[in-house]
Protein backbone atom coordinates (compact mmCIF):
# COMPACT_ATOMS: atom_id res chain seq x y z
CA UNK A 1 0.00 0.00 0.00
CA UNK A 2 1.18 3.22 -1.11
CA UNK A 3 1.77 5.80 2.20
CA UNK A 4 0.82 8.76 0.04
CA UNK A 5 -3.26 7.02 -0.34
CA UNK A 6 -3.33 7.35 3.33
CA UNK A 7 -3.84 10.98 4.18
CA UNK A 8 -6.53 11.28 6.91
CA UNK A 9 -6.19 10.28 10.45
CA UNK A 10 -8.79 8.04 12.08
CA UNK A 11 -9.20 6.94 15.78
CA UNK A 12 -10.26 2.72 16.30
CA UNK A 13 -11.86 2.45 19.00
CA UNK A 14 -12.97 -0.56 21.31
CA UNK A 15 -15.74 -1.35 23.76
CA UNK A 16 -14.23 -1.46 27.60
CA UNK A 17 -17.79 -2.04 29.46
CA UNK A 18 -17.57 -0.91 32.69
CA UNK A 19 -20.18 -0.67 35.74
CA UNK A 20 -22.30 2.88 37.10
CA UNK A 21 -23.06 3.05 40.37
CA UNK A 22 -25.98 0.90 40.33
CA UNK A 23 -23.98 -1.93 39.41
CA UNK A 24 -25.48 -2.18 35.54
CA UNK A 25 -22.80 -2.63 32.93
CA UNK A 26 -22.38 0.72 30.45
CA UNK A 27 -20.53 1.12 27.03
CA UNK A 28 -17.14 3.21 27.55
CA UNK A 29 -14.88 3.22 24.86
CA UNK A 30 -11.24 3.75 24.70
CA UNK A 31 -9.13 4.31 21.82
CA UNK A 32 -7.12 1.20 20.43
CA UNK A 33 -5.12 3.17 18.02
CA UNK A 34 -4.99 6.53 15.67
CA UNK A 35 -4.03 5.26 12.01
CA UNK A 36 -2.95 6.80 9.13
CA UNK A 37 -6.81 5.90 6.38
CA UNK A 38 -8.05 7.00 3.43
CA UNK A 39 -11.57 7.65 3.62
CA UNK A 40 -14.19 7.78 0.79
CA UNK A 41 -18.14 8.60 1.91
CA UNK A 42 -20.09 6.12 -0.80
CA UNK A 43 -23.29 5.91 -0.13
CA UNK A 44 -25.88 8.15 2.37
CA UNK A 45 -29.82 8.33 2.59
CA UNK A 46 -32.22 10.11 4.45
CA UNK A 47 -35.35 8.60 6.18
CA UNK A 48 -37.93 11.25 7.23
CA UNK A 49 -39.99 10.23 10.21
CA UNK A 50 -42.72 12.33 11.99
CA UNK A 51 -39.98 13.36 14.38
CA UNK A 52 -37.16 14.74 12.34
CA UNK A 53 -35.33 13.86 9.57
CA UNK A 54 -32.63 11.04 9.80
CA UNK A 55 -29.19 10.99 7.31
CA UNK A 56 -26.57 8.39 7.03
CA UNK A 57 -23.59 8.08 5.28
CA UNK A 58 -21.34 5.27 4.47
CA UNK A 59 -17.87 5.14 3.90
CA UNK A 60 -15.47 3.11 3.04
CA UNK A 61 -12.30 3.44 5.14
CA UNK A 62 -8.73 1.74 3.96
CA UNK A 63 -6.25 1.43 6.28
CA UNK A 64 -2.65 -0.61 6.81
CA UNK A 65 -4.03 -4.31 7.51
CA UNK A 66 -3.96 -5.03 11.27
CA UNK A 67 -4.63 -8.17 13.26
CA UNK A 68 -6.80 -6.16 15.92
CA UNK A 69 -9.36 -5.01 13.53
CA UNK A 70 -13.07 -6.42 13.64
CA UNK A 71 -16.64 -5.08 13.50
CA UNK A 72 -16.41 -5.19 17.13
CA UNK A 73 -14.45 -2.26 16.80
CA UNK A 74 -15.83 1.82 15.94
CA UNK A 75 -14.24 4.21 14.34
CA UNK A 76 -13.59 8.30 14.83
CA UNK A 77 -13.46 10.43 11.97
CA UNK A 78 -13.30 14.30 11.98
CA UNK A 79 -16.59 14.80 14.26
CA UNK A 80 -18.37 11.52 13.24
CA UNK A 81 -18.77 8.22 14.95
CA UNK A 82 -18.83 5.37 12.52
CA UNK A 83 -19.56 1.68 13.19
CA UNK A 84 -17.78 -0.70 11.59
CA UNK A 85 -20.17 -3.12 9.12
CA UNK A 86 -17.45 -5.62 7.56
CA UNK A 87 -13.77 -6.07 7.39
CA UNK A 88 -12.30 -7.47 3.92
CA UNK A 89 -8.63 -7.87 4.32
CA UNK A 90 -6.17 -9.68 2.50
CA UNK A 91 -5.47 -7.16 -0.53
CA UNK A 92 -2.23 -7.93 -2.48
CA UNK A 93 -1.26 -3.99 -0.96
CA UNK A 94 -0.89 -4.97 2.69
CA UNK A 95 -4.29 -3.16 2.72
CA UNK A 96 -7.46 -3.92 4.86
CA UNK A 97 -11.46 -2.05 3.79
CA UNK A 98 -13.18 -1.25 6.47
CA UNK A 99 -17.27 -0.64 5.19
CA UNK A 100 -18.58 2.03 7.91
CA UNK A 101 -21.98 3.58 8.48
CA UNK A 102 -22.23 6.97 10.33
CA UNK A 103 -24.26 6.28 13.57
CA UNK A 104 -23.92 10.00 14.90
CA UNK A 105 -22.54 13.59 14.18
């Protein structure tokens, strides 16, 4: 994989549950790493409810391939939150494709 694709920074993060003070287990995440990406929104649609309108965005996200990478994971990106749908790795370029949807701004 060419270094000069890779131009955007990302944040992975991972799920670290943890417990409030009641004792019930709550989502904290913690950052597993801040990698070098490059980042390409390909799809988005808006659903309008009664409430509001709702847009999402998909991207597709390349990054160096990594061993700790799964849809476990999330993913920071300028001021978005992005889950992480699939991981296809294996490219001939060292390369892994991450396929994200935006789950809030």
């Amino acid at each position: 994989m060419r270094a000069g694709q890779l131009r955007e920074r990302i944040t992975l993060q991972q799920n670290t549950p943890t417990r409030d003070t009641f004792g019930a287990e709550v989502d904290a995440w913690s950052d597993l790493a801040t990698v070098w990406a490059k980042v390409v929104a390909t799809a988005g649609n808006e659903q309008i409810s009664q409430a509001a309108g709702v847009a999402t965005t998909v991207y597709s996200i390349t990054i160096r391939e990594r061993d700790d990478v799964d849809a476990s994971l999330r993913v920071l990106y300028g001021g978005a939150t992005l889950q992480i749908r699939a991981v296809l790795s294996g490219d001939e370029t060292g390369g892994m494709l991450l396929d994200c949807r935006e789950v809030s701004r």
